[in-house]
PDB file of N, CA and C in Angstrom:
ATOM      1  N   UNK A   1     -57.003  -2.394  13.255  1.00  0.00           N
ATOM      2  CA  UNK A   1     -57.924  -1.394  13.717  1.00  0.00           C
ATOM      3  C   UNK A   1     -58.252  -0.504  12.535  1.00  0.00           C
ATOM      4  N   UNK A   2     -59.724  -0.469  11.977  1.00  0.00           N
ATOM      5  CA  UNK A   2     -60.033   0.694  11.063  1.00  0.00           C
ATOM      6  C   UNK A   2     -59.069   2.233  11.357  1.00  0.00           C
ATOM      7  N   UNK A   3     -59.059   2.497  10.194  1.00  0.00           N
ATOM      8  CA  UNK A   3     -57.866   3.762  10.384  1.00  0.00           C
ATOM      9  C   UNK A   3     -58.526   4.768  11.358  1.00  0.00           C
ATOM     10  N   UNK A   4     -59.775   5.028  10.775  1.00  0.00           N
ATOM     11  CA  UNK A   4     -60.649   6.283  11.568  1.00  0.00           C
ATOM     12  C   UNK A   4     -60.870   6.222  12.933  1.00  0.00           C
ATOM     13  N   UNK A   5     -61.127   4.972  13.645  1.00  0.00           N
ATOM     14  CA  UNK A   5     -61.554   4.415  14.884  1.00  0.00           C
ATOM     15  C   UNK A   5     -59.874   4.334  15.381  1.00  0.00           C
ATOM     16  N   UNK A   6     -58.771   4.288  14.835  1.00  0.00           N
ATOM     17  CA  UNK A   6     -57.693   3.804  14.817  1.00  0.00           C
ATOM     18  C   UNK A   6     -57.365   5.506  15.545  1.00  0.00           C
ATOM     19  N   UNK A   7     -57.423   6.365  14.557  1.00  0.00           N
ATOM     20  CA  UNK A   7     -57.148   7.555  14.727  1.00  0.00           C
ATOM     21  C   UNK A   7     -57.718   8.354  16.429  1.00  0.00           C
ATOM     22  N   UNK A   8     -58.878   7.885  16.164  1.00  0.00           N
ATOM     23  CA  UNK A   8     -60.007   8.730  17.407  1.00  0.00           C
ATOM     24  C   UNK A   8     -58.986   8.075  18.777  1.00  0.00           C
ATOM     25  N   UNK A   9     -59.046   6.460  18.635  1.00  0.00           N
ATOM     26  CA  UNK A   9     -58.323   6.046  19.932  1.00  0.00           C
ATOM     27  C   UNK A   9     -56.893   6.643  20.347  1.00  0.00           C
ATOM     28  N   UNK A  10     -56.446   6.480  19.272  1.00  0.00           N
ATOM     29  CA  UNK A  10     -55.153   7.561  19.888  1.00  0.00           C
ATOM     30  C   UNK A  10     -54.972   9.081  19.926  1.00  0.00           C
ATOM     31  N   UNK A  11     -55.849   9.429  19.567  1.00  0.00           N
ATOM     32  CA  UNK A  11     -56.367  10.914  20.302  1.00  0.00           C
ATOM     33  C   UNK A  11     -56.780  10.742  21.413  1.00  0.00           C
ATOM     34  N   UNK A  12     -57.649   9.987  21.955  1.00  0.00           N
ATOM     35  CA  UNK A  12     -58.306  10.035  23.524  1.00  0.00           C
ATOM     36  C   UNK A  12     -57.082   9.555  24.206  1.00  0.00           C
ATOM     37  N   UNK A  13     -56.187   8.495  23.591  1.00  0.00           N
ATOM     38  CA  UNK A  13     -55.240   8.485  24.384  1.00  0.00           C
ATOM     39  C   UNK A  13     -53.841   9.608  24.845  1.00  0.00           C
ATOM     40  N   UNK A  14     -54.019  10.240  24.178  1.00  0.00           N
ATOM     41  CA  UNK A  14     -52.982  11.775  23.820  1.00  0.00           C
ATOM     42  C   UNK A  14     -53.989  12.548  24.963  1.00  0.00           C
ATOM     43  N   UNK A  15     -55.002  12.859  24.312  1.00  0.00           N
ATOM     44  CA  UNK A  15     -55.822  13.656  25.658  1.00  0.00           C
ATOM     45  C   UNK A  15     -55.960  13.003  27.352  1.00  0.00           C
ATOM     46  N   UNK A  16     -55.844  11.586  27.487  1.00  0.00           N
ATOM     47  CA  UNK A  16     -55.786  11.142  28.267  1.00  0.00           C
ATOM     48  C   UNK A  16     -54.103  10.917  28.914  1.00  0.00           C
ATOM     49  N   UNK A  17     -53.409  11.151  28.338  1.00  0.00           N
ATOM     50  CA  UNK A  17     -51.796  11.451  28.825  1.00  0.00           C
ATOM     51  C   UNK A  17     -51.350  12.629  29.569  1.00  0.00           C
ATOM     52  N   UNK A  18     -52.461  13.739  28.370  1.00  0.00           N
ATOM     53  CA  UNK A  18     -52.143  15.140  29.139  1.00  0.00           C
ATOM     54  C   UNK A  18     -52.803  15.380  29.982  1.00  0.00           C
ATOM     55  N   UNK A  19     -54.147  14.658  30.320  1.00  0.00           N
ATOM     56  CA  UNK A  19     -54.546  15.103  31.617  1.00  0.00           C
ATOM     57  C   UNK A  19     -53.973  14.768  32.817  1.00  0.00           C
ATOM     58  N   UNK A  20     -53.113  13.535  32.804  1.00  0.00           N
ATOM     59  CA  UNK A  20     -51.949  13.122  33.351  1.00  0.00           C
ATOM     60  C   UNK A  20     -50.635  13.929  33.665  1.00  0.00           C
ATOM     61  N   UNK A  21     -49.919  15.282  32.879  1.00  0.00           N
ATOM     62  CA  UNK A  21     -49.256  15.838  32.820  1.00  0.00           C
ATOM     63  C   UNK A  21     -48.399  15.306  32.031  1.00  0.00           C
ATOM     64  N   UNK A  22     -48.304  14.369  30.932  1.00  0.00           N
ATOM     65  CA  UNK A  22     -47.705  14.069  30.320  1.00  0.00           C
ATOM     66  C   UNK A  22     -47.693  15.373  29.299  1.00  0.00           C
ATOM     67  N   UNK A  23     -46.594  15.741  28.304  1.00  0.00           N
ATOM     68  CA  UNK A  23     -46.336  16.078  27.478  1.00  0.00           C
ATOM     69  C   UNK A  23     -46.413  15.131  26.044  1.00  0.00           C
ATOM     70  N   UNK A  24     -47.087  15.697  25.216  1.00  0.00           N
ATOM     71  CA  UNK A  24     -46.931  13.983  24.270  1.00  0.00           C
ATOM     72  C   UNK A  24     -46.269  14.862  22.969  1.00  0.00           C
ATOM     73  N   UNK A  25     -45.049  14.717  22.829  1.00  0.00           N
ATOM     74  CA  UNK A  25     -44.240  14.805  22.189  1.00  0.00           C
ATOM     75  C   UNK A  25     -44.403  14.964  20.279  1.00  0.00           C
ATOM     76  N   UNK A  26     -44.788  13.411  20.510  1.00  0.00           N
ATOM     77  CA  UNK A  26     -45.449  12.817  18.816  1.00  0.00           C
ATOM     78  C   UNK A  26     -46.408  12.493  18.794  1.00  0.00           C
ATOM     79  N   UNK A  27     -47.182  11.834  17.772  1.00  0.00           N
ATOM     80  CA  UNK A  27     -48.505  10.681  17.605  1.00  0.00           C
ATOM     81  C   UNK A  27     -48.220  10.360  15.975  1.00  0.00           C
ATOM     82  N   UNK A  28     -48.468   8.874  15.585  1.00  0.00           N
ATOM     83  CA  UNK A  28     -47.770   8.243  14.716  1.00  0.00           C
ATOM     84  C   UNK A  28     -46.570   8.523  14.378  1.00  0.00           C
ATOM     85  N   UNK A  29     -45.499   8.135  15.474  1.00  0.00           N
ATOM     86  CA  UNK A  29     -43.833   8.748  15.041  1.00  0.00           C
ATOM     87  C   UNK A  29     -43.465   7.604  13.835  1.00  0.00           C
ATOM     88  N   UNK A  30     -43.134   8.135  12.164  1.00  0.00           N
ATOM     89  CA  UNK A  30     -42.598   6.287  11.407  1.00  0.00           C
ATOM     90  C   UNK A  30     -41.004   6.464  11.715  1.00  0.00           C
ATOM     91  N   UNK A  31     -40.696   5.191  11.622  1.00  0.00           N
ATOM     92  CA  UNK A  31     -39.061   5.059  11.450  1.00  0.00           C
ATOM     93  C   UNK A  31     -39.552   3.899  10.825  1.00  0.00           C
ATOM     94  N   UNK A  32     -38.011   3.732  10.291  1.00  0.00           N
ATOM     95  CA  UNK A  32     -37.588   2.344   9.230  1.00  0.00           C
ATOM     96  C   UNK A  32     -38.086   1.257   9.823  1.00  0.00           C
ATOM     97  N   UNK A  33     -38.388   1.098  11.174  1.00  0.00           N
ATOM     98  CA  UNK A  33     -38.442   0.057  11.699  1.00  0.00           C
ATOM     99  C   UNK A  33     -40.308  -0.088  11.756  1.00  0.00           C
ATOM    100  N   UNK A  34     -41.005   0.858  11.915  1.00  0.00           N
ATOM    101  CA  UNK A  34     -42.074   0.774  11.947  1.00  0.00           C
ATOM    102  C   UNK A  34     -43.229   2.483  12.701  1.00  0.00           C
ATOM    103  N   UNK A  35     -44.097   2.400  12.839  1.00  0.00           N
ATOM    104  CA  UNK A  35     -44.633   3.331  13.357  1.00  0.00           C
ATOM    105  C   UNK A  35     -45.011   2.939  14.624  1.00  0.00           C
ATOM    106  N   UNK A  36     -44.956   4.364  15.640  1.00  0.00           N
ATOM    107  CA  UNK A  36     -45.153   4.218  17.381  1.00  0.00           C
ATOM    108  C   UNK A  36     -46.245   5.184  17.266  1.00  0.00           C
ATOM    109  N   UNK A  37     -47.160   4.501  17.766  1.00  0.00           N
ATOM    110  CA  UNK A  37     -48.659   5.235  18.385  1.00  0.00           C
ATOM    111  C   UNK A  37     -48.381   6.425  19.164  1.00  0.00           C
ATOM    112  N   UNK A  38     -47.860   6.432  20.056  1.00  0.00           N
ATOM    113  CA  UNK A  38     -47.523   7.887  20.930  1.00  0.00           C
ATOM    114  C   UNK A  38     -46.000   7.848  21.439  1.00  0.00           C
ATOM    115  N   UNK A  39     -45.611   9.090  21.704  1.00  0.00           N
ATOM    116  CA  UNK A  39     -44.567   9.069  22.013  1.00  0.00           C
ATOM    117  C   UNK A  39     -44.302  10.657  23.477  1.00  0.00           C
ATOM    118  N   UNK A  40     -44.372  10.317  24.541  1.00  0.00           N
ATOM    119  CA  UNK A  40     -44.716  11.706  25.540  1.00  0.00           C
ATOM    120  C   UNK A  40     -43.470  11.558  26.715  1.00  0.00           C
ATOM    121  N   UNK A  41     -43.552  12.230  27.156  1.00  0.00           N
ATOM    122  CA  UNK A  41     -42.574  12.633  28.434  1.00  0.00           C
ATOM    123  C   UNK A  41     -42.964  13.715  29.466  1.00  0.00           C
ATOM    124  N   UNK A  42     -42.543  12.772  30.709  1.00  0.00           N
ATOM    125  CA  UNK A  42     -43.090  13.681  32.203  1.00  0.00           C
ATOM    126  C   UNK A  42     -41.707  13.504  32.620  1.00  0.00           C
ATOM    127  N   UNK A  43     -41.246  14.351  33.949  1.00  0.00           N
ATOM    128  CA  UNK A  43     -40.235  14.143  34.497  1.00  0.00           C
ATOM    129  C   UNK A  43     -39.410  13.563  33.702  1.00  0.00           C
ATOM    130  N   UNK A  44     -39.064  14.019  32.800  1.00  0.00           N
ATOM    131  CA  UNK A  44     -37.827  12.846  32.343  1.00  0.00           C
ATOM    132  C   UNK A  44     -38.084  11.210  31.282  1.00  0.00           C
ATOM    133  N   UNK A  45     -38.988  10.793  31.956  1.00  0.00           N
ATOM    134  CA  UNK A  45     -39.316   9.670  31.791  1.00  0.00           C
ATOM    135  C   UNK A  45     -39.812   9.690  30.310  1.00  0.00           C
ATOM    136  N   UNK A  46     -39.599   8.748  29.357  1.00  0.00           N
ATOM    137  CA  UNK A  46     -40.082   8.954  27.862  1.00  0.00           C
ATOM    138  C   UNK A  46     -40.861   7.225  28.139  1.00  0.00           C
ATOM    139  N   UNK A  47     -42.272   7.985  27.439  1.00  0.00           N
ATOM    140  CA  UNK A  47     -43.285   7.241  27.185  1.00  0.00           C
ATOM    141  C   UNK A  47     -43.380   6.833  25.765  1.00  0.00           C
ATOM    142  N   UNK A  48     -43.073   5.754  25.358  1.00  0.00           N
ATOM    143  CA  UNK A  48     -43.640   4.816  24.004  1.00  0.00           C
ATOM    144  C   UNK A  48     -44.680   4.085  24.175  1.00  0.00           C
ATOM    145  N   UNK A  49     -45.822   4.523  23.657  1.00  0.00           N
ATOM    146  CA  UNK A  49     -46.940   3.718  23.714  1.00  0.00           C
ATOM    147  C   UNK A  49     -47.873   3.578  21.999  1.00  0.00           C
ATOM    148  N   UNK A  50     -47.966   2.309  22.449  1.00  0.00           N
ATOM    149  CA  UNK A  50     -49.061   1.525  21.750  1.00  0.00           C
ATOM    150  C   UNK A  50     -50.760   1.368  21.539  1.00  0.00           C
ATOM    151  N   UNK A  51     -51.286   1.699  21.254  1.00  0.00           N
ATOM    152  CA  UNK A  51     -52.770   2.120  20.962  1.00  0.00           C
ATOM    153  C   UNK A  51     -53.449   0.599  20.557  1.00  0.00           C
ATOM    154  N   UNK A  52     -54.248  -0.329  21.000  1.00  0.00           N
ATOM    155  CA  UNK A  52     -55.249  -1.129  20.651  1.00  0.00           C
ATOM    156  C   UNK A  52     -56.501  -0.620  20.682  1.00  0.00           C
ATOM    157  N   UNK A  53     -57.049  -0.932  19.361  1.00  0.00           N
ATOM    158  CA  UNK A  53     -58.699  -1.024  19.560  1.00  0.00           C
ATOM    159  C   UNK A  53     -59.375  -1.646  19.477  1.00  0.00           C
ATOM    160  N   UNK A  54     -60.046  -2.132  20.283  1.00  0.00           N
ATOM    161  CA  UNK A  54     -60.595  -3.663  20.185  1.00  0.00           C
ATOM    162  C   UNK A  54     -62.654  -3.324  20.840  1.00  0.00           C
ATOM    163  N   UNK A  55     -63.124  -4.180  20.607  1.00  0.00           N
ATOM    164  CA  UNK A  55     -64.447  -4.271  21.267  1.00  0.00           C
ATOM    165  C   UNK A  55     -64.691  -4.599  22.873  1.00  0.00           C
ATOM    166  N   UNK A  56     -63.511  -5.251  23.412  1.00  0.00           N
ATOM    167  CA  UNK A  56     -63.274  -4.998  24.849  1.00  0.00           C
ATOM    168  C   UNK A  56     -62.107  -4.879  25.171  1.00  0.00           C
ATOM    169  N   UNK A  57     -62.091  -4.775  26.167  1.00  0.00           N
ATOM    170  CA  UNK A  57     -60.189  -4.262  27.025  1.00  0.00           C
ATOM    171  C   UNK A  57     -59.733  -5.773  26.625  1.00  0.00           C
ATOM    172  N   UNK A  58     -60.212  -7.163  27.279  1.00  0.00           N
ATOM    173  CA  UNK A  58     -59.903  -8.402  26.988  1.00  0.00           C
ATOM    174  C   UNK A  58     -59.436  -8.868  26.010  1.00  0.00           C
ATOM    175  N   UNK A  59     -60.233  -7.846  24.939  1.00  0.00           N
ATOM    176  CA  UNK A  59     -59.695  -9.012  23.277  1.00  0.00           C
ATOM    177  C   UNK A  59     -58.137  -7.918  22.529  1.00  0.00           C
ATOM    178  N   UNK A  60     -58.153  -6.607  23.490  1.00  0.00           N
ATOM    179  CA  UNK A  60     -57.319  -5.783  23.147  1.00  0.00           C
ATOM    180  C   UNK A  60     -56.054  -6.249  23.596  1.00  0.00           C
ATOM    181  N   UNK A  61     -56.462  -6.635  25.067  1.00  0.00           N
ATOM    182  CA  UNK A  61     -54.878  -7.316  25.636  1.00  0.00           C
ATOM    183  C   UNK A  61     -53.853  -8.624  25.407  1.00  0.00           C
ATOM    184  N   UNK A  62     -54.904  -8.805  24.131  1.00  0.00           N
ATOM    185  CA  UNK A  62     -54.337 -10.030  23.162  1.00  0.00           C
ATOM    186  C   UNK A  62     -53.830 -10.078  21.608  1.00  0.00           C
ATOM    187  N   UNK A  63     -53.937  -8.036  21.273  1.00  0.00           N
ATOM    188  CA  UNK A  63     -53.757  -8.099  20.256  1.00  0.00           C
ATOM    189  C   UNK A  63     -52.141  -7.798  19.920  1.00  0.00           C
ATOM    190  N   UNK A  64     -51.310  -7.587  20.664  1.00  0.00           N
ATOM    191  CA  UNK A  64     -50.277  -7.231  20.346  1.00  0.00           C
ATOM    192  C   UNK A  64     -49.396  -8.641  20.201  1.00  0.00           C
ATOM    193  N   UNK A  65     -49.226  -8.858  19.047  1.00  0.00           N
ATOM    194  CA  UNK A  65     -47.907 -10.272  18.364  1.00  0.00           C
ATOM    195  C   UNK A  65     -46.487  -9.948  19.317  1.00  0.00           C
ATOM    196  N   UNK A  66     -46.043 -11.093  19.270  1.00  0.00           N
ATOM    197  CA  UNK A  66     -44.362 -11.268  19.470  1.00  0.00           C
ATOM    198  C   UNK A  66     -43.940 -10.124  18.434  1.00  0.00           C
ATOM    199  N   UNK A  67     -44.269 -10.858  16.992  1.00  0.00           N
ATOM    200  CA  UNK A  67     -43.544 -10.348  16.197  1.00  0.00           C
ATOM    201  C   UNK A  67     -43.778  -8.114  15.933  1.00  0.00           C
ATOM    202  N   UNK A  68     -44.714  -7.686  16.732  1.00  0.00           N
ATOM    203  CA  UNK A  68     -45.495  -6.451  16.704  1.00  0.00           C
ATOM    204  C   UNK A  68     -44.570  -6.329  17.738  1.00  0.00           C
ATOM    205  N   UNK A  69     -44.163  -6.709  19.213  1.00  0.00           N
ATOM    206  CA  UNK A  69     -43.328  -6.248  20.088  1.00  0.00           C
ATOM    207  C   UNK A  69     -42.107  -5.983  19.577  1.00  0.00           C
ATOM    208  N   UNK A  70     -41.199  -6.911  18.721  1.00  0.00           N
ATOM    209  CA  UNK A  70     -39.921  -6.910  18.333  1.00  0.00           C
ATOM    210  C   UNK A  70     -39.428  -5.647  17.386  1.00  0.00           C
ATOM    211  N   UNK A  71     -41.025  -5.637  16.641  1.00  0.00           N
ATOM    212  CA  UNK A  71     -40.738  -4.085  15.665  1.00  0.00           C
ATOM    213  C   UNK A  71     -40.848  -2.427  16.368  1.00  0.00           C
ATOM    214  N   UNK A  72     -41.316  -2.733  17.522  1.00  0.00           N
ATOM    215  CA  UNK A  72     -41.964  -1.459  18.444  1.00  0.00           C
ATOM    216  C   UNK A  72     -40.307  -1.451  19.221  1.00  0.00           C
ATOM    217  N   UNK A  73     -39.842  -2.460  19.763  1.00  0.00           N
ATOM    218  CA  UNK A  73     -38.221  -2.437  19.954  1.00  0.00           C
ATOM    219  C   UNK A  73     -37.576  -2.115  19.097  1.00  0.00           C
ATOM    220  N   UNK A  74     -37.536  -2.280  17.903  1.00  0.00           N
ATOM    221  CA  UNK A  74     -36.815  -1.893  17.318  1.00  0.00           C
ATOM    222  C   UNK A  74     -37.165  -0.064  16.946  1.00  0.00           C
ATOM    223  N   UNK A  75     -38.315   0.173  16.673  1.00  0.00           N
ATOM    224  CA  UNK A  75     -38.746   1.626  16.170  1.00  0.00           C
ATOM    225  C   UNK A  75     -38.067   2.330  17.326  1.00  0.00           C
ATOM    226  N   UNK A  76     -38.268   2.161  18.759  1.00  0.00           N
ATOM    227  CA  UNK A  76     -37.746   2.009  19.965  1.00  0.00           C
ATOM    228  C   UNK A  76     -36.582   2.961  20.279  1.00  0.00           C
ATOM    229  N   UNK A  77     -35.616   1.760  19.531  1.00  0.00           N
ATOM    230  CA  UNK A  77     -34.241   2.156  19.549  1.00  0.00           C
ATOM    231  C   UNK A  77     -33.792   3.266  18.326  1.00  0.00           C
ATOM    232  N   UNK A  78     -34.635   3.116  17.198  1.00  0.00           N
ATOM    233  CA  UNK A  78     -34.250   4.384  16.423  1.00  0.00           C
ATOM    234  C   UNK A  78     -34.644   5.032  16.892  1.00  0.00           C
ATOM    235  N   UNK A  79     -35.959   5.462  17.691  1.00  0.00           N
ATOM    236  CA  UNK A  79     -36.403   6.781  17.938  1.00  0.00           C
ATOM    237  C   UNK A  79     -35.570   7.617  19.231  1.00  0.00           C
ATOM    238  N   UNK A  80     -34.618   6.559  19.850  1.00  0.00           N
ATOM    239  CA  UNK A  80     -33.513   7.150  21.015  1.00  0.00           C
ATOM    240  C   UNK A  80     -32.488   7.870  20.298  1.00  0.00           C
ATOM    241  N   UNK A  81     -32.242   6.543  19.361  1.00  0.00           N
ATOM    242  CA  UNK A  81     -30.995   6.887  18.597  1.00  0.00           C
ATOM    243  C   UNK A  81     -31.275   8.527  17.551  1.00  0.00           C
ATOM    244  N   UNK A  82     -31.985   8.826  17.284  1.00  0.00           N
ATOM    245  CA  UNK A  82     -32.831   9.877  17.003  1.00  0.00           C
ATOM    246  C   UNK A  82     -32.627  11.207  17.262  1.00  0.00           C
ATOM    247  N   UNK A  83     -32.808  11.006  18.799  1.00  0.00           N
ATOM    248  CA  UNK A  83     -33.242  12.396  19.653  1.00  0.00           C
ATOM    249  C   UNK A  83     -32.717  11.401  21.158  1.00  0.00           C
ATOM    250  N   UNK A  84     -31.147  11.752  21.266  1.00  0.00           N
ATOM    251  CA  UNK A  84     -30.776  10.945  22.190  1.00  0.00           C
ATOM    252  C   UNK A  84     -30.954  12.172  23.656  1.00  0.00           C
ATOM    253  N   UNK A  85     -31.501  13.443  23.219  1.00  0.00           N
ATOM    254  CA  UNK A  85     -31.994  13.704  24.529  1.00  0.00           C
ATOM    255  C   UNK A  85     -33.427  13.473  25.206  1.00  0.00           C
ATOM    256  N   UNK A  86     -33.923  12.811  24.596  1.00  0.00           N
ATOM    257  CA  UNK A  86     -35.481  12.393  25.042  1.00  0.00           C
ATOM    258  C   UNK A  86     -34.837  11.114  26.299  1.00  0.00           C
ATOM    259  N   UNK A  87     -35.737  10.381  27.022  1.00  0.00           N
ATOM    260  CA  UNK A  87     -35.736   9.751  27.621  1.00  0.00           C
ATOM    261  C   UNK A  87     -34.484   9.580  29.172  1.00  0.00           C
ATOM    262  N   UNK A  88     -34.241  11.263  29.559  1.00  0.00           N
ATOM    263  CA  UNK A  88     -32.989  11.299  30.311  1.00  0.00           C
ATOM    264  C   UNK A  88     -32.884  10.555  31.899  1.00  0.00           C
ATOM    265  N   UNK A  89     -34.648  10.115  31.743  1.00  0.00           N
ATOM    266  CA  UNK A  89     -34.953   9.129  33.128  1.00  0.00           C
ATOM    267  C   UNK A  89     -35.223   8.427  33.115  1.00  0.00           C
ATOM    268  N   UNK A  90     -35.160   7.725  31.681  1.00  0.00           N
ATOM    269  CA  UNK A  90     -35.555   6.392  31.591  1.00  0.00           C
ATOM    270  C   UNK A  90     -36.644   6.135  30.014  1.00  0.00           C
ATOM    271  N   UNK A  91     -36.750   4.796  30.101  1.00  0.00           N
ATOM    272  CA  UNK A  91     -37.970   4.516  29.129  1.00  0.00           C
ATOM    273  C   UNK A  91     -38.654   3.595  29.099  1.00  0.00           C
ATOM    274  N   UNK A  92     -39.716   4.086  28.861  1.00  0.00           N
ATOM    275  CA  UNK A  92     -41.087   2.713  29.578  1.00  0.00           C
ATOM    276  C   UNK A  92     -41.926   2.613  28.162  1.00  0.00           C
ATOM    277  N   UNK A  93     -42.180   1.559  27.801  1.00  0.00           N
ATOM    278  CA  UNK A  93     -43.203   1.034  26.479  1.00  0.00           C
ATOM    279  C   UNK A  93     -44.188   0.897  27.151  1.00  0.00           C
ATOM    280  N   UNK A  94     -45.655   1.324  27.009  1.00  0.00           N
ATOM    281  CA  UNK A  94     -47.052   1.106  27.389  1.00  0.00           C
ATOM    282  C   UNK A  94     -47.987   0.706  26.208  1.00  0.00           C
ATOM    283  N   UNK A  95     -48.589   0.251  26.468  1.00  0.00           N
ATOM    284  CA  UNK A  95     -49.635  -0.439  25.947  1.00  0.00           C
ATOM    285  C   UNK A  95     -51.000   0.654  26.399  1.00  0.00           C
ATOM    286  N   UNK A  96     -51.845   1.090  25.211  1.00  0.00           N
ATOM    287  CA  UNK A  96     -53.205   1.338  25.915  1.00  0.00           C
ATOM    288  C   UNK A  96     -54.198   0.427  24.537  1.00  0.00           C
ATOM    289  N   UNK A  97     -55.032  -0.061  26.080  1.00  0.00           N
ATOM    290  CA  UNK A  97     -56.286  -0.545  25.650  1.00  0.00           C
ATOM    291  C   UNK A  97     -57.304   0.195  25.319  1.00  0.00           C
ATOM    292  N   UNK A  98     -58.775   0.439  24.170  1.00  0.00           N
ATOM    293  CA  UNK A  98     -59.384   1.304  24.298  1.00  0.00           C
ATOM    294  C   UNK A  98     -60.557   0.820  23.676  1.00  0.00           C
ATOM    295  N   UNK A  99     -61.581   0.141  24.019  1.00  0.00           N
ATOM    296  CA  UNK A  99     -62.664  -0.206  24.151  1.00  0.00           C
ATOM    297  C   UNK A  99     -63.536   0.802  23.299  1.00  0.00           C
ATOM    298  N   UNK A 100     -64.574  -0.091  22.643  1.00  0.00           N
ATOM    299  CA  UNK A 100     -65.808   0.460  21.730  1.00  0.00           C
ATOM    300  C   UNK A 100     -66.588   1.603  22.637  1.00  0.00           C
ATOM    301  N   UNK A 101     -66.459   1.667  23.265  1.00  0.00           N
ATOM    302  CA  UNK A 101     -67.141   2.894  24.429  1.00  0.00           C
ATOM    303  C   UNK A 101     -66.454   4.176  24.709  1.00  0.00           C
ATOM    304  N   UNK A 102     -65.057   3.787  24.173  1.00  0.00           N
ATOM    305  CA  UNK A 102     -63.786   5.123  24.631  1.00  0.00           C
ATOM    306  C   UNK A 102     -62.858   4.829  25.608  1.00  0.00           C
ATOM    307  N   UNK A 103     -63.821   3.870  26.778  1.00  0.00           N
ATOM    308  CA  UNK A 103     -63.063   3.476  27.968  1.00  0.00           C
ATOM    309  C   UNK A 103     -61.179   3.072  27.769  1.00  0.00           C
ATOM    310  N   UNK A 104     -60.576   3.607  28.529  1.00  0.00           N
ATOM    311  CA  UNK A 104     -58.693   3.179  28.282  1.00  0.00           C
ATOM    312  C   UNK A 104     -58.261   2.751  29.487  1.00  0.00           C
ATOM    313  N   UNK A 105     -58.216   1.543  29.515  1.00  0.00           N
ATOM    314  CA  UNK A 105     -57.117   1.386  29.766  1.00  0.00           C
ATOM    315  C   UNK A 105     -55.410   0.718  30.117  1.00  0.00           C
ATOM    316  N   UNK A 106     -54.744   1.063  30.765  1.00  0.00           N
ATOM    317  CA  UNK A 106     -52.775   1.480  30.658  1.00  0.00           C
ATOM    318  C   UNK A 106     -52.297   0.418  31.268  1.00  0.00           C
ATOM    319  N   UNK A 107     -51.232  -0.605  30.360  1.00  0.00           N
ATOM    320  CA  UNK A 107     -50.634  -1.433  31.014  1.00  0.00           C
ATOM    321  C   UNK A 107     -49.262  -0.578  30.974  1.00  0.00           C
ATOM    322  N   UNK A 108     -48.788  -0.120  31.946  1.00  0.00           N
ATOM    323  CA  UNK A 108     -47.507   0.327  32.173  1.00  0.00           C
ATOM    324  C   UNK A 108     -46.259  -0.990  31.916  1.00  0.00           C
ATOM    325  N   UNK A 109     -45.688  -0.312  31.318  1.00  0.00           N
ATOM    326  CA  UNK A 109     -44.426  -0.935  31.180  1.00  0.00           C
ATOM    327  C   UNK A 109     -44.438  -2.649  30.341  1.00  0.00           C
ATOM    328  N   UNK A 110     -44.993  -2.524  29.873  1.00  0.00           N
ATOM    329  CA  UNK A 110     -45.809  -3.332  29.138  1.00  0.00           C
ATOM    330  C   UNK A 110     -44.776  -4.478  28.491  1.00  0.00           C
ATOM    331  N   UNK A 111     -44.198  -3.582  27.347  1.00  0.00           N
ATOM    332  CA  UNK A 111     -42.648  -4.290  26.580  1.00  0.00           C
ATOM    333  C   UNK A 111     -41.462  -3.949  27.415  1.00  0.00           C
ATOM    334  N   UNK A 112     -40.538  -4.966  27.378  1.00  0.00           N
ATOM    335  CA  UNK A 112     -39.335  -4.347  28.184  1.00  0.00           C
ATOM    336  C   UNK A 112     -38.442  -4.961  27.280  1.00  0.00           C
ATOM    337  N   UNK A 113     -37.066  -4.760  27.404  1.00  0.00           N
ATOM    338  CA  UNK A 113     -35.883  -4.794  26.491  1.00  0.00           C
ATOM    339  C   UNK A 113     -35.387  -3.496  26.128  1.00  0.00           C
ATOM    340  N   UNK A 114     -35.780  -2.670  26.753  1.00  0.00           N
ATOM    341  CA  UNK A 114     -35.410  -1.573  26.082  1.00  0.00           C
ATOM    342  C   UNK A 114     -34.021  -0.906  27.145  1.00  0.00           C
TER     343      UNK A 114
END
């Protein structure tokens, strides 16, 4: 994803969390393991999410690799190991899709292993 277009999408997605009542914590969190697109929390619940930008929702929901899941697990687990009071209800990896138009949207729970 171009950095700039890269950038805008995960802003609409940050603005689109909090209109949700999410709290969003981070945006580009790095660890050794790699960088996490967002990082927010409601109730408890800690949100790791992933940002695609693609020209439709379709070609977005195909961009995330095996090998792109395994490093987002891993960033994952440093970012618990981290700040082991984040996530005291749990933790869910999401995926957002975000289309040439702005349109988003949220596969909940997307990666699991965590």
């Amino acid at each position: 994803m171009a950095d700039a277009g890269g950038r805008a999408a995960e802003f609409a997605v940050a603005e689109y969390l909090r209109a949700l009542s999410w709290r969003v914590l981070a945006q580009r969190l790095r660890t050794k393991a790699g960088e996490v697109d967002l990082v927010a929390t409601r109730d408890g619940l800690l949100l790791l999410g992933e940002v695609k930008l693609r020209a439709s929702h379709e070609s977005a929901s195909f961009a995330l690799s095996p090998r792109q899941r395994e490093r987002l697990l891993q960033a994952g687990a440093l970012i618990l190991a981290e700040h082991p009071d984040w996530g005291a209800s749990g933790v869910r990896f999401d995926v957002f899709l975000v289309d040439h138009q702005g349109c988003i949207a949220q596969i909940e729970d997307a990666i699991r292993d965590m």
